[in-house]
Each structure stands twice: as structure tokens, then as C-alpha cells.
C-alpha atoms as a PDB file:
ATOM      1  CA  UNK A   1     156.786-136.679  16.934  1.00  0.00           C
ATOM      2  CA  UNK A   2     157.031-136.180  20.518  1.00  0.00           C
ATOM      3  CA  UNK A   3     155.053-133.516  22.492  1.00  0.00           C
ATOM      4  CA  UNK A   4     156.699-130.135  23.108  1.00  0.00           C
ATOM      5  CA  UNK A   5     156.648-128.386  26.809  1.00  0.00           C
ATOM      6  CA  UNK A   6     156.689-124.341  27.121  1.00  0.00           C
ATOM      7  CA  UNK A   7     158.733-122.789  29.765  1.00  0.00           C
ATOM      8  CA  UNK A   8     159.715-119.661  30.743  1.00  0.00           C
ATOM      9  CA  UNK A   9     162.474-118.146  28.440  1.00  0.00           C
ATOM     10  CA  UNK A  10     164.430-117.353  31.370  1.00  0.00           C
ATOM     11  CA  UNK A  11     164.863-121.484  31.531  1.00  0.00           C
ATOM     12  CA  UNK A  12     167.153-120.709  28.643  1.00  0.00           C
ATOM     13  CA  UNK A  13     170.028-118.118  27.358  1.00  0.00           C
ATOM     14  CA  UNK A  14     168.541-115.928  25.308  1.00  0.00           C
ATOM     15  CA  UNK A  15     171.532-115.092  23.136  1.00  0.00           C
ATOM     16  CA  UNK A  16     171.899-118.343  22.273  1.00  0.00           C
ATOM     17  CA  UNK A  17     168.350-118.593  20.126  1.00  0.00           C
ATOM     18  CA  UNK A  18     169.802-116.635  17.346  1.00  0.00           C
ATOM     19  CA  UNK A  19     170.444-120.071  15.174  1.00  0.00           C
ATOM     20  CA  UNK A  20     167.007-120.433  16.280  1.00  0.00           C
ATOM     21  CA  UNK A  21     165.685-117.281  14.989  1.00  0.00           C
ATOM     22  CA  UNK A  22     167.235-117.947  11.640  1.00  0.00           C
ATOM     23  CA  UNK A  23     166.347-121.104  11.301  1.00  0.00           C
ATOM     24  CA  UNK A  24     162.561-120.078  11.788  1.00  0.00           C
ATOM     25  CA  UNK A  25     162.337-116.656   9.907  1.00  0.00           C
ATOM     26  CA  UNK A  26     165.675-117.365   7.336  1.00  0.00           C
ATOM     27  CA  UNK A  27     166.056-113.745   5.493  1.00  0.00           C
ATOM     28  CA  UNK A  28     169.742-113.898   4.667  1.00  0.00           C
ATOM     29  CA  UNK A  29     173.299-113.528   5.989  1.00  0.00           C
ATOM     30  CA  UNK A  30     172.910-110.813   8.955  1.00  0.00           C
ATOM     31  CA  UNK A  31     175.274-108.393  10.408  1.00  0.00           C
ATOM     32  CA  UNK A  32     176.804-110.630  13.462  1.00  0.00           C
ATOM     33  CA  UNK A  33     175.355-109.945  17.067  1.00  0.00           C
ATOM     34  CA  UNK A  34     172.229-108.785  15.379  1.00  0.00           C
ATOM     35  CA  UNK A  35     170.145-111.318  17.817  1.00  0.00           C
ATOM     36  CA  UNK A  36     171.488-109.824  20.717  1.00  0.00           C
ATOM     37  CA  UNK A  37     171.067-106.567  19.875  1.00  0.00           C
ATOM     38  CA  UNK A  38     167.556-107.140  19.312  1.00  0.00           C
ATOM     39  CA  UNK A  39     167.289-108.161  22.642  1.00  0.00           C
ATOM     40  CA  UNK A  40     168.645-105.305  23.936  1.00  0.00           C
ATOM     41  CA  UNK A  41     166.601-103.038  22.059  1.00  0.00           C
ATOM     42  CA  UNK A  42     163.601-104.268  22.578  1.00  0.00           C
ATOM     43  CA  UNK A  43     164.356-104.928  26.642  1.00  0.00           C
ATOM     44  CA  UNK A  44     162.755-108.615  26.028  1.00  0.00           C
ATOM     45  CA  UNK A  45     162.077-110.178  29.763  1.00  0.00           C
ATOM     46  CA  UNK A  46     163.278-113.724  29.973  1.00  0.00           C
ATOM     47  CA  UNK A  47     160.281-113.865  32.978  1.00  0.00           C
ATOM     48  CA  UNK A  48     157.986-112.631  30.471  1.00  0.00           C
ATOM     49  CA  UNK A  49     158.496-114.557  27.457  1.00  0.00           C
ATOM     50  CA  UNK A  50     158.188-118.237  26.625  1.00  0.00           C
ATOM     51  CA  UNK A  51     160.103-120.943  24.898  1.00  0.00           C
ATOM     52  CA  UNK A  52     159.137-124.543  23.253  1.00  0.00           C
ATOM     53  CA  UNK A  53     161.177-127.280  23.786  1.00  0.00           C
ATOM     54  CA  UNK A  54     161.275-130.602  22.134  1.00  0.00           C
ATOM     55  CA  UNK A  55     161.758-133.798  24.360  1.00  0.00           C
ATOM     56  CA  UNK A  56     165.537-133.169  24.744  1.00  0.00           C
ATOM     57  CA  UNK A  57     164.933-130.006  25.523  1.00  0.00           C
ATOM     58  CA  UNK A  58     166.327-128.557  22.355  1.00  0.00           C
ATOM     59  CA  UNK A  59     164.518-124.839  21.654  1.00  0.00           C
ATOM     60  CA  UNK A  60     162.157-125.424  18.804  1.00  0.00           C
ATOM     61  CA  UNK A  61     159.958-121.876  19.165  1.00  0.00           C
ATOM     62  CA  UNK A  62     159.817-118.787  21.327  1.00  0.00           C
ATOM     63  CA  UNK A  63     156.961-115.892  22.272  1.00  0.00           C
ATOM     64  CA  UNK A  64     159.664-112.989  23.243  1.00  0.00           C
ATOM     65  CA  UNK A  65     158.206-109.994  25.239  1.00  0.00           C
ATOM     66  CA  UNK A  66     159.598-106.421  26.019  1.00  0.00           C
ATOM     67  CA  UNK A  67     158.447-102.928  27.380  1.00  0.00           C
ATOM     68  CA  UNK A  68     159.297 -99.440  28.400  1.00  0.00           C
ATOM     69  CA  UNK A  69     159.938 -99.181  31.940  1.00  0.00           C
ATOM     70  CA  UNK A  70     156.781 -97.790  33.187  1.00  0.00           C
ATOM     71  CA  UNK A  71     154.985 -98.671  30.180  1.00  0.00           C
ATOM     72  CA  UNK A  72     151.743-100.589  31.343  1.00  0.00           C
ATOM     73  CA  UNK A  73     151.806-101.952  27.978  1.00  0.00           C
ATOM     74  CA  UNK A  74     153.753-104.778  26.518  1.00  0.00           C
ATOM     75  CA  UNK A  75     154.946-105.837  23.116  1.00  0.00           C
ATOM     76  CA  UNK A  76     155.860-108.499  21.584  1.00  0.00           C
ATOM     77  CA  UNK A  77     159.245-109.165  19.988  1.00  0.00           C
ATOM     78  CA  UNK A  78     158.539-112.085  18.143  1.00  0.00           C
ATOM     79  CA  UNK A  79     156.873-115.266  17.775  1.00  0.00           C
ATOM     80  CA  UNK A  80     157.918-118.168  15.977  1.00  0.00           C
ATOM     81  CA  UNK A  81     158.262-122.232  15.629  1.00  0.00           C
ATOM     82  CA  UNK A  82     160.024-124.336  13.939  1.00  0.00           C
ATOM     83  CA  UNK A  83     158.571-125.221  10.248  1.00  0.00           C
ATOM     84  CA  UNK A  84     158.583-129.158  11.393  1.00  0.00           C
ATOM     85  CA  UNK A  85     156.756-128.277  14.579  1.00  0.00           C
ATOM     86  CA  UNK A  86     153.876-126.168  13.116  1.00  0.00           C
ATOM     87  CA  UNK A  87     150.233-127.207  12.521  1.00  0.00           C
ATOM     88  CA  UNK A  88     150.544-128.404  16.593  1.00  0.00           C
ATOM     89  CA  UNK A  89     149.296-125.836  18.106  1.00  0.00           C
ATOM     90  CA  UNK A  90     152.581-124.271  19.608  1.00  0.00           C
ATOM     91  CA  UNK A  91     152.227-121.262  18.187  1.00  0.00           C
ATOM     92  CA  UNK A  92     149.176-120.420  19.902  1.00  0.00           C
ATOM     93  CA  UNK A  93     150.412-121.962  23.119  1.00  0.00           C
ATOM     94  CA  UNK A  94     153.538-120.175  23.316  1.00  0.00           C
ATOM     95  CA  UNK A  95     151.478-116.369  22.636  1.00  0.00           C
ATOM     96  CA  UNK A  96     148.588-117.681  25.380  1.00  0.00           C
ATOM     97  CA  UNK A  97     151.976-118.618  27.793  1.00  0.00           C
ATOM     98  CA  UNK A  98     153.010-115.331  28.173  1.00  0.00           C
ATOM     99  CA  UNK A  99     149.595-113.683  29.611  1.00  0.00           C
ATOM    100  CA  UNK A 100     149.323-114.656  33.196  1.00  0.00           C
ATOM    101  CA  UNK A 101     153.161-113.557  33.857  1.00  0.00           C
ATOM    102  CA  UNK A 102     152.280-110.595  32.082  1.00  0.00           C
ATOM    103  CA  UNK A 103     148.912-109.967  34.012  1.00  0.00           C
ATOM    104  CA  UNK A 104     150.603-110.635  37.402  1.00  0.00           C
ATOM    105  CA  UNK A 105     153.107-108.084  36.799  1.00  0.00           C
ATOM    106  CA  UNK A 106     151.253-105.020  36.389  1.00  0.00           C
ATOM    107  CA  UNK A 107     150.639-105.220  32.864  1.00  0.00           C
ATOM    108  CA  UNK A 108     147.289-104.052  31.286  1.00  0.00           C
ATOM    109  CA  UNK A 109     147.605-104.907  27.587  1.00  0.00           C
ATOM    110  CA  UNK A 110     149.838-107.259  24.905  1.00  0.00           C
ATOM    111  CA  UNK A 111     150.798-105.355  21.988  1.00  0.00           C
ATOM    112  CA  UNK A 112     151.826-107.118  18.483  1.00  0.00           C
ATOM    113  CA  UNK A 113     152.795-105.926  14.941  1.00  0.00           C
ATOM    114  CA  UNK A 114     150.894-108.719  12.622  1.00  0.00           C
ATOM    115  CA  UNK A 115     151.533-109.317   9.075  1.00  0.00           C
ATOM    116  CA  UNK A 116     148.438-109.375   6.999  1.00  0.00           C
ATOM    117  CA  UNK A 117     148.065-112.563   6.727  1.00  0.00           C
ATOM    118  CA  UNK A 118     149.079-113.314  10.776  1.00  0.00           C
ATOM    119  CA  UNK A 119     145.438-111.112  11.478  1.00  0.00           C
ATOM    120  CA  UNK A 120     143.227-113.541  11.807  1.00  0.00           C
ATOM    121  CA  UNK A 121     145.649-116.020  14.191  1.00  0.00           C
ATOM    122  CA  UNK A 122     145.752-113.122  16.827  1.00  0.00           C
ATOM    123  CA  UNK A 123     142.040-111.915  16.340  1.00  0.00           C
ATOM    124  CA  UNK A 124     141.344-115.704  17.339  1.00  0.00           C
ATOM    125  CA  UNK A 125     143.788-115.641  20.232  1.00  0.00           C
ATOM    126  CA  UNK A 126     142.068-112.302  21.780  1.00  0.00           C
ATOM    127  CA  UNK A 127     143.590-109.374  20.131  1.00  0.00           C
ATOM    128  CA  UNK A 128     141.981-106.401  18.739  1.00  0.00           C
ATOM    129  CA  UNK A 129     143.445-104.732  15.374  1.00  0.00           C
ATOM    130  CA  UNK A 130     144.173-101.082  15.561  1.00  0.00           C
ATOM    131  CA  UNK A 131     146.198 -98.924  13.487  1.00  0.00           C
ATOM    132  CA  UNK A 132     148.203-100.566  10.368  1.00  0.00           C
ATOM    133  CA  UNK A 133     151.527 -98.981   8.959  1.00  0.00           C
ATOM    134  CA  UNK A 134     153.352 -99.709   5.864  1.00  0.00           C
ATOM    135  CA  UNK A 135     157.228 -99.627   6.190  1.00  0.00           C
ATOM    136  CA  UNK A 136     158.380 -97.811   2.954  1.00  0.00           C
ATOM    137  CA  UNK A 137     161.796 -98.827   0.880  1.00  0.00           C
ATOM    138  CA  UNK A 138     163.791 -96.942  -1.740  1.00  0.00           C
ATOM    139  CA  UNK A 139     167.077 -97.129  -2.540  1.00  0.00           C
ATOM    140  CA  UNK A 140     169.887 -94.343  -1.770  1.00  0.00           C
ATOM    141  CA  UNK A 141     171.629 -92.088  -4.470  1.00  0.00           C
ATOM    142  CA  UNK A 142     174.355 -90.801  -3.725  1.00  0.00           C
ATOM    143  CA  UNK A 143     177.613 -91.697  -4.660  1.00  0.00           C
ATOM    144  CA  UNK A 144     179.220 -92.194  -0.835  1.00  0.00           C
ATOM    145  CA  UNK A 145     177.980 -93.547   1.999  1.00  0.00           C
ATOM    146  CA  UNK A 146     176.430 -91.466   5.161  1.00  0.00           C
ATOM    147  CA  UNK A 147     179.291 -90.947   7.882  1.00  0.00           C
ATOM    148  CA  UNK A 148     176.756 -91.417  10.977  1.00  0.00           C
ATOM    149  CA  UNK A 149     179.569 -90.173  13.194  1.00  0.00           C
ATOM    150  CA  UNK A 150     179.151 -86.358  11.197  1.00  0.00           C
ATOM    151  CA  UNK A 151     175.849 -86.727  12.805  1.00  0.00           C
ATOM    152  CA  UNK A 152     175.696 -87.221  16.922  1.00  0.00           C
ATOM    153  CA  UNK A 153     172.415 -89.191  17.527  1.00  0.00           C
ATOM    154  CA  UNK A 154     169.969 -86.449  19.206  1.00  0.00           C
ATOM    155  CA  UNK A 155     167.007 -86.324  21.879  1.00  0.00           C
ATOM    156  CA  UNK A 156     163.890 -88.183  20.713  1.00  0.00           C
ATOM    157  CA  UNK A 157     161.823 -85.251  20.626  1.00  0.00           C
ATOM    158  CA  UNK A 158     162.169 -83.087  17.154  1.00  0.00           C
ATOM    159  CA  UNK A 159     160.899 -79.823  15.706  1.00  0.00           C
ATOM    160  CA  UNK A 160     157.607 -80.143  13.712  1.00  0.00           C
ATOM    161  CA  UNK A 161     154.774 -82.663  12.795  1.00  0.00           C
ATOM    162  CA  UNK A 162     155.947 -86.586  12.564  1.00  0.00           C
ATOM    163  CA  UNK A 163     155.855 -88.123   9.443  1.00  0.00           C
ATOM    164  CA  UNK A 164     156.843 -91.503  10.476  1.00  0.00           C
ATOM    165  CA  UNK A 165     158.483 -93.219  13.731  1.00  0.00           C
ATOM    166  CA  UNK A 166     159.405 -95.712  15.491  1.00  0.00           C
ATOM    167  CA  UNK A 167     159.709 -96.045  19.262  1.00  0.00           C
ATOM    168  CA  UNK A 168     160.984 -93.374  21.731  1.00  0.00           C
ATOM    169  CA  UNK A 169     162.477 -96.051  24.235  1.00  0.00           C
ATOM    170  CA  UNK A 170     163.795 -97.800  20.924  1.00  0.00           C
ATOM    171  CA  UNK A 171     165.777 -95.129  19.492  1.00  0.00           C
ATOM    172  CA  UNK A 172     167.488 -93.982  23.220  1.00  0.00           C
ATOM    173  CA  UNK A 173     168.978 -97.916  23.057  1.00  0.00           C
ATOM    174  CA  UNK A 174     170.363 -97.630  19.992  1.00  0.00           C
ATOM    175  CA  UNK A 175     174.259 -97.700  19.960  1.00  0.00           C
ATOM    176  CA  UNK A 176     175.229 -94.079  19.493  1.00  0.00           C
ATOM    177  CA  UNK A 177     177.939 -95.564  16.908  1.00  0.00           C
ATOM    178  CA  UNK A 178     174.698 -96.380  14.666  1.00  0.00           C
ATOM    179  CA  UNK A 179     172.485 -93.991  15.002  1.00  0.00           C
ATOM    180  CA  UNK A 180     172.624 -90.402  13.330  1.00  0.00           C
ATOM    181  CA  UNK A 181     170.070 -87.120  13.659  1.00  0.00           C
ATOM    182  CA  UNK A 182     170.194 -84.929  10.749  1.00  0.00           C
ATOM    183  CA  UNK A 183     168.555 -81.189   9.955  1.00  0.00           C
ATOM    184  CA  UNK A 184     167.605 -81.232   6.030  1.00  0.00           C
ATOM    185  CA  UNK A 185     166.361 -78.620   4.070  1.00  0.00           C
ATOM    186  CA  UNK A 186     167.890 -75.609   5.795  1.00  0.00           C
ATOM    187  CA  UNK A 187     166.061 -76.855   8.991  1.00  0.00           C
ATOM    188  CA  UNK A 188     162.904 -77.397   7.683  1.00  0.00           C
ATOM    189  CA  UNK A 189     163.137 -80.979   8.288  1.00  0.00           C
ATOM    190  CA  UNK A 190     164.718 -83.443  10.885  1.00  0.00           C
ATOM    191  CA  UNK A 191     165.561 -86.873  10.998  1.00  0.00           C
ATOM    192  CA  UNK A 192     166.711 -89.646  13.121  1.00  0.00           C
ATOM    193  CA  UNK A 193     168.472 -92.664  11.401  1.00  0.00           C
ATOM    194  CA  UNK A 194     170.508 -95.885  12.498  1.00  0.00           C
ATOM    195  CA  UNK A 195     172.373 -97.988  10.620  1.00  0.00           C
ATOM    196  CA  UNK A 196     170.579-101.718  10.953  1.00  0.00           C
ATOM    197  CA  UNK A 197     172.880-104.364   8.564  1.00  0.00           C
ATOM    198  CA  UNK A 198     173.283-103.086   4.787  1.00  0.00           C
ATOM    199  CA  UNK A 199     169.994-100.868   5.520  1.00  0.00           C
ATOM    200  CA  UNK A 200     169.418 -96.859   7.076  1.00  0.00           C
ATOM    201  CA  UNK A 201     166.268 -97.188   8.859  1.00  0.00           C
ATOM    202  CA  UNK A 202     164.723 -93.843   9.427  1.00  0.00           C
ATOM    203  CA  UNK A 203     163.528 -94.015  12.916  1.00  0.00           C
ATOM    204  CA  UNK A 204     161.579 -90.569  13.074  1.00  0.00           C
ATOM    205  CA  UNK A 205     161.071 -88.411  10.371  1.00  0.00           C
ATOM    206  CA  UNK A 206     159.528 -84.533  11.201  1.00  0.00           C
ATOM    207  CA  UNK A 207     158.705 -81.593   8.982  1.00  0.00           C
ATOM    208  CA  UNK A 208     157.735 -77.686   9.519  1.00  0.00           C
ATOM    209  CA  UNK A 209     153.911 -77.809   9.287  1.00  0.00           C
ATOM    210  CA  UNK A 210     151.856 -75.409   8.125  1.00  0.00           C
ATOM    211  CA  UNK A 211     147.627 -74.766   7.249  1.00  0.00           C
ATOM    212  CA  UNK A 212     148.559 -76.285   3.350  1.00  0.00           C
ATOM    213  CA  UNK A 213     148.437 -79.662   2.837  1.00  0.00           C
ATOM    214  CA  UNK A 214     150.846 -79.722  -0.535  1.00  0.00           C
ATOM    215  CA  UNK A 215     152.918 -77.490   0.547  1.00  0.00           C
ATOM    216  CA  UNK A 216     153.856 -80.369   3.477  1.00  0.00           C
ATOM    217  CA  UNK A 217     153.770 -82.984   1.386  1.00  0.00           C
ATOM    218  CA  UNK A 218     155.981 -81.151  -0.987  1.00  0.00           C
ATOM    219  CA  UNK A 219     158.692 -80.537   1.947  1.00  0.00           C
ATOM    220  CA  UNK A 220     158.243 -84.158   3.061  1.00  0.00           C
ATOM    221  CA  UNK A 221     158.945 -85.309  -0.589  1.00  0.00           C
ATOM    222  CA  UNK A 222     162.044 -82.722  -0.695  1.00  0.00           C
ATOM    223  CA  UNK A 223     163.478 -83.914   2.949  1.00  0.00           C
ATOM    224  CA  UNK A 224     163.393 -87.598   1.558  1.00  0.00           C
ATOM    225  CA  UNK A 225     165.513 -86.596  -1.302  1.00  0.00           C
ATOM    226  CA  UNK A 226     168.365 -84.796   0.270  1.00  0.00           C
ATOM    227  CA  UNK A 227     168.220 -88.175   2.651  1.00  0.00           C
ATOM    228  CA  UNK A 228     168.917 -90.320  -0.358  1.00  0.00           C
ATOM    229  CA  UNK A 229     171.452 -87.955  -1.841  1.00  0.00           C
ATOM    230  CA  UNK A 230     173.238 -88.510   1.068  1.00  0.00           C
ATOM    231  CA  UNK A 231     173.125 -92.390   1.283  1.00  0.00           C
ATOM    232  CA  UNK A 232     174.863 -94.769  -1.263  1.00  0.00           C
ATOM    233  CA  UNK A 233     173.141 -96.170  -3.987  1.00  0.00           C
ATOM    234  CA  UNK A 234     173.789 -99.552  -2.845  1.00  0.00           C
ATOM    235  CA  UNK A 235     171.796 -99.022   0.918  1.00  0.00           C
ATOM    236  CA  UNK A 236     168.361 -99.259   1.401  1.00  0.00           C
ATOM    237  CA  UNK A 237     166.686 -96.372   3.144  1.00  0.00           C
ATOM    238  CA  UNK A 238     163.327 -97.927   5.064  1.00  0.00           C
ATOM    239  CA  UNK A 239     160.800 -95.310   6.103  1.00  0.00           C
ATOM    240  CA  UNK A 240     158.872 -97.363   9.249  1.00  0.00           C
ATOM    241  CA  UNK A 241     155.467 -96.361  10.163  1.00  0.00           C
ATOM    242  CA  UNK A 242     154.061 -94.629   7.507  1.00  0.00           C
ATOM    243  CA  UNK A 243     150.045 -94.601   8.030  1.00  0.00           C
ATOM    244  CA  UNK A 244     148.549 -96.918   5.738  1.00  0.00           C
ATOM    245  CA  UNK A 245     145.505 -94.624   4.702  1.00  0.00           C
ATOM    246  CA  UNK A 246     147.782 -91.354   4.209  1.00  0.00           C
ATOM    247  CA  UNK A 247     147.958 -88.789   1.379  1.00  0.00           C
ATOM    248  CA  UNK A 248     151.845 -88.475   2.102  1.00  0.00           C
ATOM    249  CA  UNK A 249     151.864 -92.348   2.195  1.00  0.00           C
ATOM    250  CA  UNK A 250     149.838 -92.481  -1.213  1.00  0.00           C
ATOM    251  CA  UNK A 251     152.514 -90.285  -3.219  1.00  0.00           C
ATOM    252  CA  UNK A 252     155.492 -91.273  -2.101  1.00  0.00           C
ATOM    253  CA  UNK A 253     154.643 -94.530  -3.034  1.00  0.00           C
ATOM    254  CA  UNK A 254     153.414 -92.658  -6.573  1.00  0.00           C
ATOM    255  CA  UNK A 255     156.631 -91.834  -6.415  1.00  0.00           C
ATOM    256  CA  UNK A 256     158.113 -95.454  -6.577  1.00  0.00           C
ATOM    257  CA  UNK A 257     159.077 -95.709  -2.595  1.00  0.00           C
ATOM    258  CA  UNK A 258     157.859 -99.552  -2.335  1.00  0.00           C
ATOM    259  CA  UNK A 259     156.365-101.357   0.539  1.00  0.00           C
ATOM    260  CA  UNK A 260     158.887-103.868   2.160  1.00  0.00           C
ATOM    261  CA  UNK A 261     156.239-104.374   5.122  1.00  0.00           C
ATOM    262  CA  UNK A 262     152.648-103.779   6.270  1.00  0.00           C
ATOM    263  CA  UNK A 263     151.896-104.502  10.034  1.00  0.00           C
ATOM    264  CA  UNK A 264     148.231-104.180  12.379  1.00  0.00           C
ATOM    265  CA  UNK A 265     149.028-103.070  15.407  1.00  0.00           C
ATOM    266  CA  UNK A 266     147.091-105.319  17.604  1.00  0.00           C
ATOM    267  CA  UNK A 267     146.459-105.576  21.303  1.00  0.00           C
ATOM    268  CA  UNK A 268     145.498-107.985  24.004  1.00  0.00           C
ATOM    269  CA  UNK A 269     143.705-106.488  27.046  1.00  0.00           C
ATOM    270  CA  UNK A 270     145.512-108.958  29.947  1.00  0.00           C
ATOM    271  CA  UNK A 271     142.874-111.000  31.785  1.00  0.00           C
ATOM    272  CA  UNK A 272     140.011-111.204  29.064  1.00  0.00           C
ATOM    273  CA  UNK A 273     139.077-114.536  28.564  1.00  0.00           C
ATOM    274  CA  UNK A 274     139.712-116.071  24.733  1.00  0.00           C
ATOM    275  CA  UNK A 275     137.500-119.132  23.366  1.00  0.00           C
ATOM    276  CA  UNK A 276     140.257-121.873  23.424  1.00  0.00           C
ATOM    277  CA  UNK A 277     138.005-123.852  20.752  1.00  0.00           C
ATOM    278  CA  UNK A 278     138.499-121.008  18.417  1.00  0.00           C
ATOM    279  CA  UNK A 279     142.355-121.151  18.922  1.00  0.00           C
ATOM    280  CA  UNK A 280     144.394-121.673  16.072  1.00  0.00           C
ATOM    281  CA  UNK A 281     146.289-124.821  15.578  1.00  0.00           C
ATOM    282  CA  UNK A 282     148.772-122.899  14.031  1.00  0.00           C
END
């Protein structure tokens, strides 16, 4: 096979690597202009991010990178190569690629979300594993679906403690067509939710707190129901980052919400040094 080079992703269109994309991480039909909404959502920088190419300079794998303007902190939005190009060591070239731009703009740190079984291929490459978050699934029940436009999308910032979010900067890009804030439980509890495919993602979740730990977890249990009694039965509701080790976390999954996704956060500090024996060939 003949060697790869890595270039900048700006070298390339971005929108076109969605056949990439699907190619490398497969998962089904998807709603159409999902890649490019991606993009947009998580501001990727073409200058900051990476691409593979094969000898005729066909995209085989990509290291994408966004951030919050401002944000001294930068995070990944995906890395990936082909499954005929793995074992070569592109992976790890392609994540190591994106460093020095990074570093020589200001950044201080490289943020990822790893998989469980990704850990170890990041710890090798430099990064440090922080906190780790389930993403929670359970299906709706009601018997129509949520009319998002009942609901104008609100500010970021709602009443109460946070039960599980997302990102501030990633819920102001959201088309306003897709995205929905809802009071439950006589104001008790607030929501924000976006519509992403044949899914409601619930991108911040917030309850009244109070000195009594059941009594919380009670209203968080309560909130979640109205939410699904509002949602079709046919549309998954996903609760993202729900602590891992978490009483609430523990009994809603007691109460059959199922993990679709666990993910380390895990940083990079931008200039430390990495053992390049130690990389992974992966």
C-alpha cells in the first residue's frame, strides 16, 4: 500500500468528507446535511485540523478541531481512518498533526471525548483523563410528536441546579427550527432540546434544588416523564452528560434509561512533549 501524507484540512472542502465520515464510523442512513451541520456546530477550523491522503490524494482519515471563540481550549470533533488504512500509524499522526497549529495559535489545551476502549490510545499520545459521562437513552411515550416550534429555543442559562448538558456555544448554533426550551412540572424544571435525525437530544436539563437529596431526584425523575409524555413513542430521547458516578445517574438507569454512550473527557496540555516510541500504531 502506498504511504499516506497529512495536510492541513483546509487543503480540502470540508463538506465534502461526509462520504468519508460514513464510510469510517457507518451508523445508518442520516438525516441529509447532517455533516455539515456538524461542522457548523462544532466551529471545526480547516487551519486547525488535519486530513490523510492516499497517493492520489483521495481523503482516507481526518483529526477535525473546533472551539469557542475565546475559549483557550480546543476540542476535538472527530478522529478517524479508513478501516484499510489502520494499524499504520495514521491515527496517531493525524491527532499529533494538529498540536503545533494549535500551540501557535494561542491555544493552551486539546480536549477529546474517548470511548472506553479509545483511553489508552490518547493516554499514550499525551492526554490526561478527567471526568467521564454516560449519555442516557429511553424511548418517548406519548402518542404525538413534540412541535419544537410551540417551544422558542431560550438563553443558555436556566433556573436551578444542572442535571445534565451539553455545550453553551453548542446549543446558541443550533438552528432555532430544531431546538426547543421547555418549563415542566409547573416550573419546577427546565429543559433545552433539539431535534438531531429520528432522536430529541436533551441539551441541558435543570431542576429546583433544595437541602434533600430524594426529594431532587424525585423531581428529576418526574421532569423526565412529562418529557417523554410529550415525545412519540417512536423517538429516542438521549440525556448527554450524565456523571458517571451519580446517585441521579444510578436510578434512572434503575429505572431502565440505558446507556447509548460513555465518554472520558481527556485533555492535552499544548507543548508537553509525548514519548513517540510509546505512540500507538493505531
Amino acid at each position: 500500500m502506498s504511504p499516506a501524507r497529512i495536510v492541513p484540512a483546509a487543503a480540502v472542502a470540508l463538506a465534502e468528507l461526509q462520504p468519508l465520515a460514513e464510510a469510517i464510523f457507518g451508523g445508518g442512513p442520516r438525516p441529509p446535511g447532517w455533516f455539515v451541520r456538524k461542522l457548523a456546530r462544532e466551529v471545526v477550523d480547516p487551519a486547525r485540523s488535519a486530513v490523510a491522503l492516499d497517493a492520489g490524494d483521495v481523503p482516507i482519515g481526518y483529526m477535525l478541531v473546533g472551539g469557542e471563540p475565546r475559549d483557550r481550549v480546543a476540542h476535538s470533533a472527530g478522529l478517524g481512518v479508513l478501516a484499510t488504512w489502520r494499524g499504520r500509524g495514521l491515527g496517531a499522526a493525524l491527532a499529533l498533526a494538529v498540536l503545533e497549529p494549535l500551540r501557535r495559535a494561542g491555544l493552551e489545551r486539546l480536549r477529546v471525548l474517548a470511548e472506553p476502549p479509545r483511553r489508552g490510545f490518547y493516554e499514550r499520545l499525551g492526554f490526561h483523563a478527567g471526568a467521564e459521562r454516560h449519555t442516557l437513552v429511553a424511548a418517548g411515550t406519548g402518542a404525538a410528536e413534540l412541535e419544537l416550534r410551540e417551544h422558542p429555543p431560550g438563553a443558555w442559562a436556566l433556573p436551578g441546579r444542572q442535571i445534565a448538558g451539553w455545550r453553551e456555544g453548542t446549543w446558541s448554533r443550533t438552528p432555532s427550527v430544531d431546538a426547543a426550551t421547555l418549563t415542566l412540572l409547573g416550573g419546577e424544571a427546565h429543559v433545552h432540546v433539539s431535534r438531531e435525525g429520528r432522536a430529541l437530544l436533551v441539551q441541558r436539563l435543570c431542576v429546583a434544588d433544595d437541602d434533600d437529596d430524594a426529594s431532587s431526584e424525585s423531581r428529576v425523575h418526574a421532569a423526565l416523564h412529562e418529557l417523554r409524555g410529550r415525545v412519540h413513542r417512536d423517538t429516542a430521547v438521549l440525556l448527554y452528560g450524565c456523571d458517571v458516578v451519580s446517585c441521579v445517574t444510578a436510578s434512572l438507569m434503575r429505572a431502565r434509561w440505558r446507556v447509548a454512550q460513555t465518554a472520558c473527557e481527556m485533555e492535552r496540555v499544548l507543548g508537553e512533549g509525548v514519548d513517540k516510541h510509546a505512540a500507538p500504531t493505531a
